[in-house]
PDB file of N, CA and C in Angstrom:
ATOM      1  N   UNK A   1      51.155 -64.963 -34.747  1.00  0.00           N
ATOM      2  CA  UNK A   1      52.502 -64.818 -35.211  1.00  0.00           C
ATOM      3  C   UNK A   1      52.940 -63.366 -35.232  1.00  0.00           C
ATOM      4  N   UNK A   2      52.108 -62.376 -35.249  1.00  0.00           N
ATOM      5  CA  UNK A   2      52.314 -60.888 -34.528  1.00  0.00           C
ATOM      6  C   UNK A   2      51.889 -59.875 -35.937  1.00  0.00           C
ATOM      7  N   UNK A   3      51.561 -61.076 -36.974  1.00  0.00           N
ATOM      8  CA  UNK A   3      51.442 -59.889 -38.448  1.00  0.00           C
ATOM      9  C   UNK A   3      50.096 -59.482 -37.700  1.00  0.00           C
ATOM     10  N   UNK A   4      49.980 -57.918 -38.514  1.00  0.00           N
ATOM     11  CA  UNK A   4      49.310 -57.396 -38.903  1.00  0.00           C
ATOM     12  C   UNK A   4      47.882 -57.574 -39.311  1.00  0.00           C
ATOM     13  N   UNK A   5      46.624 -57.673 -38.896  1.00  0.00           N
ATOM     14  CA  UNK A   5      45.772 -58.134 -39.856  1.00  0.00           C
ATOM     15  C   UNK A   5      45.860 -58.634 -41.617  1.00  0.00           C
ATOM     16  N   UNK A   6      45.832 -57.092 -42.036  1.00  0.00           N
ATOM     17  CA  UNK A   6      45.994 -57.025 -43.350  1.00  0.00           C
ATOM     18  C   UNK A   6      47.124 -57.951 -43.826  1.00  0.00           C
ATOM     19  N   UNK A   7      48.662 -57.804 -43.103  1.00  0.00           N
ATOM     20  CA  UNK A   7      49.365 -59.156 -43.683  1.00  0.00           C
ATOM     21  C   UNK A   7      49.237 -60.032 -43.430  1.00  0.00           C
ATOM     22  N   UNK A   8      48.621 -60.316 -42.729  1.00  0.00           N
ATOM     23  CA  UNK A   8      48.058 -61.415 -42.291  1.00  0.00           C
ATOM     24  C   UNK A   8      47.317 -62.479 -43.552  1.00  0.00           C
ATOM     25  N   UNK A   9      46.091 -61.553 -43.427  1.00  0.00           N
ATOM     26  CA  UNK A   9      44.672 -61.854 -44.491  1.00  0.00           C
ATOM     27  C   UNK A   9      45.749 -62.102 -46.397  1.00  0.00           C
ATOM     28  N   UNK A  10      46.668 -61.113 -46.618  1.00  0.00           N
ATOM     29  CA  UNK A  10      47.169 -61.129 -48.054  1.00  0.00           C
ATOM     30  C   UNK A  10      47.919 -62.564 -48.136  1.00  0.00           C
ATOM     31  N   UNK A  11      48.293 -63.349 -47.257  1.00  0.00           N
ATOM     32  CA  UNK A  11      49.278 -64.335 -46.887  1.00  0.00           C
ATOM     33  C   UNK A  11      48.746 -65.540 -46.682  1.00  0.00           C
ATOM     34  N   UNK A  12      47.520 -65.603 -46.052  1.00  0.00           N
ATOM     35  CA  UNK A  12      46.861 -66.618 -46.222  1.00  0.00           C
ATOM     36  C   UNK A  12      45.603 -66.837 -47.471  1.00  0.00           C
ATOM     37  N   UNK A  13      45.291 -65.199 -48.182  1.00  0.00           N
ATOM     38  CA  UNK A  13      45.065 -65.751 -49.884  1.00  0.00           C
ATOM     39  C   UNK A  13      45.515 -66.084 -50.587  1.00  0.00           C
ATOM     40  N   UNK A  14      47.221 -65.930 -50.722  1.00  0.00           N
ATOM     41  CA  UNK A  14      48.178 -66.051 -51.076  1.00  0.00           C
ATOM     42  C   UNK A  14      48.204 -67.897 -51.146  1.00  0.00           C
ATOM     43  N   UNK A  15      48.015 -68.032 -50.023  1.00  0.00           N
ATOM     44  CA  UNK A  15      48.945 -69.407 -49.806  1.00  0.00           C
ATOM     45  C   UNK A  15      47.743 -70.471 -50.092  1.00  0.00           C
ATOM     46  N   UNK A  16      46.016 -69.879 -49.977  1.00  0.00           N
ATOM     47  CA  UNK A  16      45.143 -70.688 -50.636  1.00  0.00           C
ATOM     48  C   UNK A  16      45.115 -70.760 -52.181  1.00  0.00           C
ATOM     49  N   UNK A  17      45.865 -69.338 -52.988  1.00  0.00           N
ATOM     50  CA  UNK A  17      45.772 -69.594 -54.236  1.00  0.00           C
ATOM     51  C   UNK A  17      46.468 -70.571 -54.880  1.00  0.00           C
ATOM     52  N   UNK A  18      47.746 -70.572 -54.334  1.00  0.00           N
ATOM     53  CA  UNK A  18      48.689 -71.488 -54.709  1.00  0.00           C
ATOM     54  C   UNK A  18      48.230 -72.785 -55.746  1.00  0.00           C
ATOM     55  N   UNK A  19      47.546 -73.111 -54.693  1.00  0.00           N
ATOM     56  CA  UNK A  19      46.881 -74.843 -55.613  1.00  0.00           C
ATOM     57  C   UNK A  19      45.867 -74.650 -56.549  1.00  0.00           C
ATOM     58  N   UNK A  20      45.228 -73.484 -56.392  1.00  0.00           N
ATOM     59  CA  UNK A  20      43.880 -73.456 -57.559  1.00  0.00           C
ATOM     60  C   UNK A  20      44.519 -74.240 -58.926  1.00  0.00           C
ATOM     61  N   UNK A  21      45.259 -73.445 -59.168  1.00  0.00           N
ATOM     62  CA  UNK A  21      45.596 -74.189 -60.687  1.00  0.00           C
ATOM     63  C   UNK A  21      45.926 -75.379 -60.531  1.00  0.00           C
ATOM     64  N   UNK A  22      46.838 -75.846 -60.056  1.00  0.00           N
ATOM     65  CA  UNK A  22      47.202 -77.096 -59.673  1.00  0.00           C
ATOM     66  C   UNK A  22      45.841 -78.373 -59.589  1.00  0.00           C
ATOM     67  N   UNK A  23      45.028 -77.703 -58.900  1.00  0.00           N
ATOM     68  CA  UNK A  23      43.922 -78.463 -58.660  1.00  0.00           C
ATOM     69  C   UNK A  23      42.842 -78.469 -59.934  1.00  0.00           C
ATOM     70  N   UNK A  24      42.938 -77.567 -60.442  1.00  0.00           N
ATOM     71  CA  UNK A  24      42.602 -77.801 -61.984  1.00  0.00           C
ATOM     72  C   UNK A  24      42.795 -78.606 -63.270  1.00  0.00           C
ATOM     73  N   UNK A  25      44.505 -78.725 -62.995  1.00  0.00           N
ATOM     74  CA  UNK A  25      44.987 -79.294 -63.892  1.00  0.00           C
ATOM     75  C   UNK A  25      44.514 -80.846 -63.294  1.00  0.00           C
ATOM     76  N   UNK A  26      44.545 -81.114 -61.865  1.00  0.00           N
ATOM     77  CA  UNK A  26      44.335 -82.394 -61.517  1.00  0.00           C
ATOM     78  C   UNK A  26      43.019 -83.138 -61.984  1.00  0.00           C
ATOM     79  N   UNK A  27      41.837 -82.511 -61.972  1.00  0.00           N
ATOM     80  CA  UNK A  27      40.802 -82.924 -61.958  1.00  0.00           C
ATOM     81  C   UNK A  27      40.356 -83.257 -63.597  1.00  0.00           C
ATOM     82  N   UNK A  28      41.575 -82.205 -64.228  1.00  0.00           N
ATOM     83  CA  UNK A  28      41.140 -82.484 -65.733  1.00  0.00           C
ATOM     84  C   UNK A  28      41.750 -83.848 -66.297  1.00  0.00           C
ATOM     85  N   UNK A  29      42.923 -84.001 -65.650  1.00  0.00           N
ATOM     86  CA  UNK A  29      43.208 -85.308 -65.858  1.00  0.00           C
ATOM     87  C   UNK A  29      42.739 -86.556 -65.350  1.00  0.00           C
ATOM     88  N   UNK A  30      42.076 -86.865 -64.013  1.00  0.00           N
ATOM     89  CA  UNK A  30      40.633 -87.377 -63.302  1.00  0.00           C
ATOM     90  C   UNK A  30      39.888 -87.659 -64.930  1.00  0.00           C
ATOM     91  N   UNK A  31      39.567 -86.590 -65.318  1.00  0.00           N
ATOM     92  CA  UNK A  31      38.065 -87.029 -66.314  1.00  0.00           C
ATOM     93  C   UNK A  31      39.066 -87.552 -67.849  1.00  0.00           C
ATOM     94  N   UNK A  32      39.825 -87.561 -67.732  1.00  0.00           N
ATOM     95  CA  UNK A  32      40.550 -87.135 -69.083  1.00  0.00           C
ATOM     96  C   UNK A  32      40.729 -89.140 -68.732  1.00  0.00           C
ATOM     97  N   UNK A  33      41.308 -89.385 -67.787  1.00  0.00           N
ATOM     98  CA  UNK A  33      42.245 -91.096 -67.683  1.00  0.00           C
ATOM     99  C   UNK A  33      40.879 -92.178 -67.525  1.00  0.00           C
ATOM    100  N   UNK A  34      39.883 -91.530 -66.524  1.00  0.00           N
ATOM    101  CA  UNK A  34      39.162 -92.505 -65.784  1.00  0.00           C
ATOM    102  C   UNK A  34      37.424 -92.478 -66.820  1.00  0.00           C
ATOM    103  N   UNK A  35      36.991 -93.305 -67.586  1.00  0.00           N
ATOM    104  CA  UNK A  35      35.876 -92.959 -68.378  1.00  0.00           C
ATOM    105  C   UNK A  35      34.758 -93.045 -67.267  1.00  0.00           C
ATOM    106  N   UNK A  36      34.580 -93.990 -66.281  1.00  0.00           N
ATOM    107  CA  UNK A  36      33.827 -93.744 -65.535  1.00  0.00           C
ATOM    108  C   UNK A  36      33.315 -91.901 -65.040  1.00  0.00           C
ATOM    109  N   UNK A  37      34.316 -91.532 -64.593  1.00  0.00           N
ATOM    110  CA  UNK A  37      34.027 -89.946 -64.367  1.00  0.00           C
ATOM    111  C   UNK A  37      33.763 -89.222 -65.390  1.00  0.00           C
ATOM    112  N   UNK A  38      33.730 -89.350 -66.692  1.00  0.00           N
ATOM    113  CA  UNK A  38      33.504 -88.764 -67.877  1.00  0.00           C
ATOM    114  C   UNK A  38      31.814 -88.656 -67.832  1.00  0.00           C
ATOM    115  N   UNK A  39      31.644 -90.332 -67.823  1.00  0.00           N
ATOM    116  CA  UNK A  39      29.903 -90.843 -67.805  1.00  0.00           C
ATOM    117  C   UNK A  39      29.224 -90.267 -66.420  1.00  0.00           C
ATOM    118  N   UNK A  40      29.686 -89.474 -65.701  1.00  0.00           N
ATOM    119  CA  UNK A  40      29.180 -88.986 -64.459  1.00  0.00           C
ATOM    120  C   UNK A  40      29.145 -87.743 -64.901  1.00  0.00           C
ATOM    121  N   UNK A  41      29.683 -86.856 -65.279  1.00  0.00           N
ATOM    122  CA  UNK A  41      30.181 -85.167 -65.673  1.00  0.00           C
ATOM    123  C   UNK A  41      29.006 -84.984 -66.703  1.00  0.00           C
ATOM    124  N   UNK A  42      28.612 -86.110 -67.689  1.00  0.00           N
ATOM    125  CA  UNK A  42      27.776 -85.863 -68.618  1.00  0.00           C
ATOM    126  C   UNK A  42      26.812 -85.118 -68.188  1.00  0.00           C
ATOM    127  N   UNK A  43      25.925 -86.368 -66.736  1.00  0.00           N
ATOM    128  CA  UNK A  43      24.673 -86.087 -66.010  1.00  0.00           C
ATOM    129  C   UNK A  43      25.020 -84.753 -65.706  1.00  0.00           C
ATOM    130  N   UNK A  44      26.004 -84.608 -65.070  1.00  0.00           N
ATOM    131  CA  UNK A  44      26.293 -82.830 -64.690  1.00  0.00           C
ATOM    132  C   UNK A  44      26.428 -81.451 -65.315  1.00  0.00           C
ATOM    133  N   UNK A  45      26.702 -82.202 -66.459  1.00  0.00           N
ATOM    134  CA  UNK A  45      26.487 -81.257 -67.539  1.00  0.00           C
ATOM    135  C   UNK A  45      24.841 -80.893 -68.214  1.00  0.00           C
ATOM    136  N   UNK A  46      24.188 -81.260 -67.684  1.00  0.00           N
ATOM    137  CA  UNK A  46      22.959 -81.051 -67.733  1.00  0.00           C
ATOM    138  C   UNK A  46      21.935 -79.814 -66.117  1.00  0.00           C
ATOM    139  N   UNK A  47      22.369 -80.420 -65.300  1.00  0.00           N
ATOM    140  CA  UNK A  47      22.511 -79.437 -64.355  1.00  0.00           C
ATOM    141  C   UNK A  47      23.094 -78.206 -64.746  1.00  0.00           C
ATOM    142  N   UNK A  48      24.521 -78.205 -65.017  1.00  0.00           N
ATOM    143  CA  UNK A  48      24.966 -77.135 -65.070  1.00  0.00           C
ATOM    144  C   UNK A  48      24.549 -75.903 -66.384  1.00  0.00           C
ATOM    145  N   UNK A  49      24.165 -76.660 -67.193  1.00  0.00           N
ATOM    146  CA  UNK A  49      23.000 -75.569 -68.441  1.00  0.00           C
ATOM    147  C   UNK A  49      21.906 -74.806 -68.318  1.00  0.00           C
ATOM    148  N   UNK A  50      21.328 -75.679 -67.041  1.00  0.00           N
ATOM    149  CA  UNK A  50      19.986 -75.489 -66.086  1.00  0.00           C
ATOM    150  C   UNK A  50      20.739 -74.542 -65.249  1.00  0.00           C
ATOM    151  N   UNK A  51      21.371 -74.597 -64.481  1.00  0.00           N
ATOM    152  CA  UNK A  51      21.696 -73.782 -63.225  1.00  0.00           C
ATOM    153  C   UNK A  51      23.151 -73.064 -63.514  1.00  0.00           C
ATOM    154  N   UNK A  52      23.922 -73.432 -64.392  1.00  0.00           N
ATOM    155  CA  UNK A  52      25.132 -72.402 -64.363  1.00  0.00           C
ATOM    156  C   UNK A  52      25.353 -71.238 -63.915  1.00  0.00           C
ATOM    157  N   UNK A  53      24.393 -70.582 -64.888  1.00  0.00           N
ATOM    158  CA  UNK A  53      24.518 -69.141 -65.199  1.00  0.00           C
ATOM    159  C   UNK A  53      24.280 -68.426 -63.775  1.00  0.00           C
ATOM    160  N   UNK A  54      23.565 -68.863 -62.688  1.00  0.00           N
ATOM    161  CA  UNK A  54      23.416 -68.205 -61.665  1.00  0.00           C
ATOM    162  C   UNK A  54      23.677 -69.011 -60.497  1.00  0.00           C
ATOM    163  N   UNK A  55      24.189 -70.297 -60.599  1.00  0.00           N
ATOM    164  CA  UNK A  55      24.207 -71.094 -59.369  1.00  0.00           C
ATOM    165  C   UNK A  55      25.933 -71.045 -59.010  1.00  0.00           C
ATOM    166  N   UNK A  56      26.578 -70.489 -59.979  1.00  0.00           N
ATOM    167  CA  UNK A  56      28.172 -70.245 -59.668  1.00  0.00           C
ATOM    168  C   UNK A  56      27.717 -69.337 -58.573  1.00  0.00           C
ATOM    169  N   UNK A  57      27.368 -68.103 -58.740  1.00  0.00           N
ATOM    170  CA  UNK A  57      27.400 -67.364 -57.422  1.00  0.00           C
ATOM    171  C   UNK A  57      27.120 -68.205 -55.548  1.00  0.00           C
ATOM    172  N   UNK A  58      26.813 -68.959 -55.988  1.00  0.00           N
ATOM    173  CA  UNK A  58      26.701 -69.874 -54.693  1.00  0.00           C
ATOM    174  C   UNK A  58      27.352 -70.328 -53.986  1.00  0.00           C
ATOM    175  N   UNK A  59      28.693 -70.262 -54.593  1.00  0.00           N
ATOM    176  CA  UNK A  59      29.740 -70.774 -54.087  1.00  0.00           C
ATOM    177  C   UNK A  59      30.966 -69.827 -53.193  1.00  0.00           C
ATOM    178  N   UNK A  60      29.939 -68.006 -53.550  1.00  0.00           N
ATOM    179  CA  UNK A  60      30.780 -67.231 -52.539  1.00  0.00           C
ATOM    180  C   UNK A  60      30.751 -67.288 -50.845  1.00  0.00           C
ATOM    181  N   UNK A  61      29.217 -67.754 -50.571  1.00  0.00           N
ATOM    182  CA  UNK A  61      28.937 -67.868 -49.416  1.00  0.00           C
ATOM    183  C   UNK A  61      29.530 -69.310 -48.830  1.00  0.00           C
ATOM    184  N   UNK A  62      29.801 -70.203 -49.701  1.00  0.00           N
ATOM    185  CA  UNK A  62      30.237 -71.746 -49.702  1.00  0.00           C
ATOM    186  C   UNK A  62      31.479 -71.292 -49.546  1.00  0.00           C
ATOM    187  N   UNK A  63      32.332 -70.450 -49.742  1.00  0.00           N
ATOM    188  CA  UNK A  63      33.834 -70.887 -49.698  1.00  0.00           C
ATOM    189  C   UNK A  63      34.274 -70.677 -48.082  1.00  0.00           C
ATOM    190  N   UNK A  64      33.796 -69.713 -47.524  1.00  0.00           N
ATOM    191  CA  UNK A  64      33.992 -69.639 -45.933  1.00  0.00           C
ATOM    192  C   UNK A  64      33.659 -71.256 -45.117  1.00  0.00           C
ATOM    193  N   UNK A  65      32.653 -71.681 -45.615  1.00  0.00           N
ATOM    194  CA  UNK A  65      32.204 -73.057 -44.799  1.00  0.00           C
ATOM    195  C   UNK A  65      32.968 -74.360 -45.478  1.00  0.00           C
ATOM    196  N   UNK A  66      32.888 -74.559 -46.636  1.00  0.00           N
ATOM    197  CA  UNK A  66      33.713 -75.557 -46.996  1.00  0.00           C
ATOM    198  C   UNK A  66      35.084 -76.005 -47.978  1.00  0.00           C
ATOM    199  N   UNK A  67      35.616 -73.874 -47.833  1.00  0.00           N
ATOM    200  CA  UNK A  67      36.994 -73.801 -48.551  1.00  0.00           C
ATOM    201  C   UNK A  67      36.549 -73.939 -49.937  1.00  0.00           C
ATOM    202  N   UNK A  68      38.147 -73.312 -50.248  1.00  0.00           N
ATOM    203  CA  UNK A  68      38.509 -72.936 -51.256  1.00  0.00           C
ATOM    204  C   UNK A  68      38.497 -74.204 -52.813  1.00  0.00           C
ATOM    205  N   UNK A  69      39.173 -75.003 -51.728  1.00  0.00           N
ATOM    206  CA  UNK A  69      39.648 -76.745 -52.308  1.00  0.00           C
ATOM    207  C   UNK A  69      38.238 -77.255 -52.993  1.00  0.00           C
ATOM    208  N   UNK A  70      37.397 -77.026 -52.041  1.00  0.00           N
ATOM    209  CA  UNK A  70      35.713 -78.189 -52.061  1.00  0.00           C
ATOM    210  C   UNK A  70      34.741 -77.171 -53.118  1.00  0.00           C
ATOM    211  N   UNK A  71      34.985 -76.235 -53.293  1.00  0.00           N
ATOM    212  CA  UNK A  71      34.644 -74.901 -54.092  1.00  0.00           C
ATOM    213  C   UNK A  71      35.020 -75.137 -55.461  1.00  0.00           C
ATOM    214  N   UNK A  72      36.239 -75.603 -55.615  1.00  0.00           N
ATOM    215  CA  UNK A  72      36.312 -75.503 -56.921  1.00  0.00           C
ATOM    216  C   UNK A  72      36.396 -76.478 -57.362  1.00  0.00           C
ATOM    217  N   UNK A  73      36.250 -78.413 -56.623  1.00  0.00           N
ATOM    218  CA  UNK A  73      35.871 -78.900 -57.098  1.00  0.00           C
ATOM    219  C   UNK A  73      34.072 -78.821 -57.146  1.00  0.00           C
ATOM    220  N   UNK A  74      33.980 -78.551 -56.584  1.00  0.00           N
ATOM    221  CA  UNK A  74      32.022 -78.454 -57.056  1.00  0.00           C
ATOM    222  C   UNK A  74      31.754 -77.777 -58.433  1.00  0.00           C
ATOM    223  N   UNK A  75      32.655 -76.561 -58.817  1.00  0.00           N
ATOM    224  CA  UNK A  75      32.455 -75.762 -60.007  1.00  0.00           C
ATOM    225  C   UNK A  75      33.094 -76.558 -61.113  1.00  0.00           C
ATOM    226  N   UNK A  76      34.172 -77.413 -61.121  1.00  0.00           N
ATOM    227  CA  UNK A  76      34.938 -78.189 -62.167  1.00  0.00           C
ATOM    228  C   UNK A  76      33.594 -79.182 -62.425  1.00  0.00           C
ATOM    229  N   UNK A  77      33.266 -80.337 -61.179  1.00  0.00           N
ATOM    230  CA  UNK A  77      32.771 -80.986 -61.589  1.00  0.00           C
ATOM    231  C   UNK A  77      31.041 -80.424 -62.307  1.00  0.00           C
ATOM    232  N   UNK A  78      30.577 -79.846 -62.000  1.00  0.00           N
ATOM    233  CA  UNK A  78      29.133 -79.388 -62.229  1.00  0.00           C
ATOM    234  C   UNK A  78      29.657 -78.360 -63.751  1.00  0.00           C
ATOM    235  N   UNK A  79      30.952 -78.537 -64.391  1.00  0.00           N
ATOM    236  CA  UNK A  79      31.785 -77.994 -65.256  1.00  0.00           C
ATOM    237  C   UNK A  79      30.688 -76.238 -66.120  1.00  0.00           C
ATOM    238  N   UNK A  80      30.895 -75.837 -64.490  1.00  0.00           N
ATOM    239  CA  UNK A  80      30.797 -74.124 -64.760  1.00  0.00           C
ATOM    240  C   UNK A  80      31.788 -73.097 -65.091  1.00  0.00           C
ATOM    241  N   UNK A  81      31.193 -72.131 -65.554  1.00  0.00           N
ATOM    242  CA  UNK A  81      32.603 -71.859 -66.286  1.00  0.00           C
ATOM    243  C   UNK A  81      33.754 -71.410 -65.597  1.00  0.00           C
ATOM    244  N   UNK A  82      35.168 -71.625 -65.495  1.00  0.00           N
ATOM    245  CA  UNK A  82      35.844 -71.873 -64.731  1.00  0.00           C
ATOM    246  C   UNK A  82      36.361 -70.244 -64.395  1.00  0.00           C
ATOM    247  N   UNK A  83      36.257 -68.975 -65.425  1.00  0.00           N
ATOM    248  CA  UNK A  83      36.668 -67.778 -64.623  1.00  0.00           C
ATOM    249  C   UNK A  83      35.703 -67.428 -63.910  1.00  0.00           C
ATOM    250  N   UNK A  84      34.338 -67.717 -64.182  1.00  0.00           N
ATOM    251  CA  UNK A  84      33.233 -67.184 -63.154  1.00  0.00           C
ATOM    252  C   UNK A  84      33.548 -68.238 -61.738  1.00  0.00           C
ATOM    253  N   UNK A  85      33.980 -69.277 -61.396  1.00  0.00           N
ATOM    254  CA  UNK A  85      34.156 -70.238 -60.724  1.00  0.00           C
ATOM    255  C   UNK A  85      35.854 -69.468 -59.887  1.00  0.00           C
ATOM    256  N   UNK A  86      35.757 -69.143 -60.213  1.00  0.00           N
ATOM    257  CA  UNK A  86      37.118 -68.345 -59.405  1.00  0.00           C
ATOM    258  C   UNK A  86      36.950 -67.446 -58.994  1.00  0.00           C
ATOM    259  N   UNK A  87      36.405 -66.420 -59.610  1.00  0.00           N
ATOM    260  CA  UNK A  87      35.825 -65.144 -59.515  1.00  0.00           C
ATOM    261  C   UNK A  87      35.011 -65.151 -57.894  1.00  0.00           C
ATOM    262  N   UNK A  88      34.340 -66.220 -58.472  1.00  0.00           N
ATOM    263  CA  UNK A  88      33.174 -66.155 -57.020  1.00  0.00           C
ATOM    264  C   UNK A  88      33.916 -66.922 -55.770  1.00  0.00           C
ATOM    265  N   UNK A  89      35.031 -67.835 -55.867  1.00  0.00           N
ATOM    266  CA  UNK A  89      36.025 -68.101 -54.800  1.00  0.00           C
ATOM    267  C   UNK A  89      36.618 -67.109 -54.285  1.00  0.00           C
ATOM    268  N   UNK A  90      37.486 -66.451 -55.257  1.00  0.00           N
ATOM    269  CA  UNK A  90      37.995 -65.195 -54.782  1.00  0.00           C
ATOM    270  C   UNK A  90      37.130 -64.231 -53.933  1.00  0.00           C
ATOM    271  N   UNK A  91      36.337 -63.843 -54.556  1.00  0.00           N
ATOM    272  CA  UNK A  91      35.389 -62.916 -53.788  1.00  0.00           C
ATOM    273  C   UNK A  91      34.883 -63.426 -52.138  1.00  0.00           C
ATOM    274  N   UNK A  92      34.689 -65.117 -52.115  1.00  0.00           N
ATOM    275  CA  UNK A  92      34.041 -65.544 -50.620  1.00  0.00           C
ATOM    276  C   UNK A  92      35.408 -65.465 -50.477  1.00  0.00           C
ATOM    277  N   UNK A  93      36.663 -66.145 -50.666  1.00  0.00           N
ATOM    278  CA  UNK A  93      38.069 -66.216 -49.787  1.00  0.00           C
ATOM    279  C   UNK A  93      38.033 -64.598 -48.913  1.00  0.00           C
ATOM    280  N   UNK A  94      38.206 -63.790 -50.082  1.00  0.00           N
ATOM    281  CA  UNK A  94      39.036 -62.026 -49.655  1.00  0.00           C
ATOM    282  C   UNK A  94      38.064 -62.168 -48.241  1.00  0.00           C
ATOM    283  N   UNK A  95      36.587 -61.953 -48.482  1.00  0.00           N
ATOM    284  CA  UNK A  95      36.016 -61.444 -47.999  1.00  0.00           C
ATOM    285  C   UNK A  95      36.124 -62.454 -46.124  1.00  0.00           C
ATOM    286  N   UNK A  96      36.328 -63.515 -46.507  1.00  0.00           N
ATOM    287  CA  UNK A  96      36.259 -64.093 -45.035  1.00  0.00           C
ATOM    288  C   UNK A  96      37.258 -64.124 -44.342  1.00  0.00           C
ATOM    289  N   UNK A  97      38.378 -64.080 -45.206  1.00  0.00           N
ATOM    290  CA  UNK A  97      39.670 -63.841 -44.800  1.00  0.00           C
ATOM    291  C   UNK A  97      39.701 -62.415 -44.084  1.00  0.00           C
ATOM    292  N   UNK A  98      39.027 -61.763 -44.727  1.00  0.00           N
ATOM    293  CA  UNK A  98      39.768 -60.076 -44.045  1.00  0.00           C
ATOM    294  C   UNK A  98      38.401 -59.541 -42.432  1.00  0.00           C
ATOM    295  N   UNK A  99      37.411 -60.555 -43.042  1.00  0.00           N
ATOM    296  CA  UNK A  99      36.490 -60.944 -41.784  1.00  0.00           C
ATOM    297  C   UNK A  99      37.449 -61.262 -40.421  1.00  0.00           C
ATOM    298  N   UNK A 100      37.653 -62.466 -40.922  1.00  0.00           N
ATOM    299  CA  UNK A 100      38.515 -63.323 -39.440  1.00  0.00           C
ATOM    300  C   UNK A 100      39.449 -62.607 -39.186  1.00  0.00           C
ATOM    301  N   UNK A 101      40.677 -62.134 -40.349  1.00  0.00           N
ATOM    302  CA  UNK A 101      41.320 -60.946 -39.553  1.00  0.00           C
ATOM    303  C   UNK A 101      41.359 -60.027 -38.598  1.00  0.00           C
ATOM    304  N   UNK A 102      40.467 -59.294 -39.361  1.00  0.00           N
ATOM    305  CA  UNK A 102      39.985 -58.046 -38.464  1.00  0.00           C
ATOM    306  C   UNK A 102      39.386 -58.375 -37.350  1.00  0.00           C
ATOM    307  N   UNK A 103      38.236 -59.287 -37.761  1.00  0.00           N
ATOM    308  CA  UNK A 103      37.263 -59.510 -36.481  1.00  0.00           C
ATOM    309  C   UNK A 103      38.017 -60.185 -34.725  1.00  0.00           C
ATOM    310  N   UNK A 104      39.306 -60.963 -35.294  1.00  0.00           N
ATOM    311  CA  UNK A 104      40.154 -61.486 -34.622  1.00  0.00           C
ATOM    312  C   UNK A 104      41.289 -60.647 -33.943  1.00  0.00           C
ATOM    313  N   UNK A 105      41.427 -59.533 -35.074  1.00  0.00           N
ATOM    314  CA  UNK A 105      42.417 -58.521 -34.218  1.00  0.00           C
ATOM    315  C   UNK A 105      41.539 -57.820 -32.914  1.00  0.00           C
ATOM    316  N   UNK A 106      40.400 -57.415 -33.625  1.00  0.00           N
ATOM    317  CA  UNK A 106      39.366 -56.203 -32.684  1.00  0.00           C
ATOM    318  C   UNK A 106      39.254 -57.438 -31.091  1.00  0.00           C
ATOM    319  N   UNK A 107      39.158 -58.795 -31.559  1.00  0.00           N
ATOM    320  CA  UNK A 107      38.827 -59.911 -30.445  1.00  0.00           C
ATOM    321  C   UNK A 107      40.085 -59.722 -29.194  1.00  0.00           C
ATOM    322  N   UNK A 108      41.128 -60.027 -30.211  1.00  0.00           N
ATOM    323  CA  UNK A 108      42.751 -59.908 -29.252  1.00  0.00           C
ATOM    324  C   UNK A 108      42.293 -58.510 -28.159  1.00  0.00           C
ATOM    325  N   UNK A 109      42.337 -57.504 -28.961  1.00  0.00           N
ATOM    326  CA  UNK A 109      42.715 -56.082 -28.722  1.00  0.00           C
ATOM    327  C   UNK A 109      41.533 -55.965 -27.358  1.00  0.00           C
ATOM    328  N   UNK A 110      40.437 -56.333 -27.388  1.00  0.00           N
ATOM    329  CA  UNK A 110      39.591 -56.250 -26.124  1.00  0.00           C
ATOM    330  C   UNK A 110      40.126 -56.879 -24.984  1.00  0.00           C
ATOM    331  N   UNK A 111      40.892 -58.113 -24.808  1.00  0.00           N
ATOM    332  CA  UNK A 111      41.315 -58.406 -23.745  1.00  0.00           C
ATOM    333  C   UNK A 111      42.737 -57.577 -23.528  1.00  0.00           C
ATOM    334  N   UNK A 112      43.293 -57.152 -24.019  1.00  0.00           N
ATOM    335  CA  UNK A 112      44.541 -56.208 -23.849  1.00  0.00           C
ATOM    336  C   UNK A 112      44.559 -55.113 -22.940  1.00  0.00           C
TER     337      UNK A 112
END
């Protein structure tokens, strides 16, 4: 479309943040209506006491391969804590985003 890398990369974090919240609020209402998913989150809540504290970071290298969307439901449901659960989205988004950018401009610019 002719932007810029960099506006490029700010525009499409931009436009993945959009739903985070949105998708938050959704899932809380998921566990909140349906008791079945309540009695599932429990089991997960046991995992996540075990593995929280360091298995959120896992999800920076995860957000390039299976997005932003699939990221933060894995952190809702495995109910880690939700600013570290962003934190570490944010960090894989910026970083792959300004990857493909760049790496895509330098790609263009060789056949030119």
């Amino acid at each position: 479309m002719g932007f810029q890398p960099f506006t490029g990369a700010v525009i499409s974090i931009l436009a993945n943040l959009i739903s985070l919240p949105i998708m938050m609020f959704a899932f809380g209402e998921i566990v909140h209506r349906w008791k079945w998913a309540r009695k599932r989150l429990q089991k997960a809540e046991r995992l996540s006491q075990k593995y929280g504290r360091y298995g959120v970071w896992i999800l920076i290298p995860l957000c390039p391969i299976l997005g932003a969307y699939v990221c933060m439901a894995i952190g809702y449901l495995l109910r880690w804590n939700t600013a570290l659960v962003v934190t570490s989205i944010l960090i894989g988004m910026i970083s792959s985003t300004f990857i493909i950018a760049y790496g895509g401009w330098a790609i263009v610019g060789l056949f030119r």
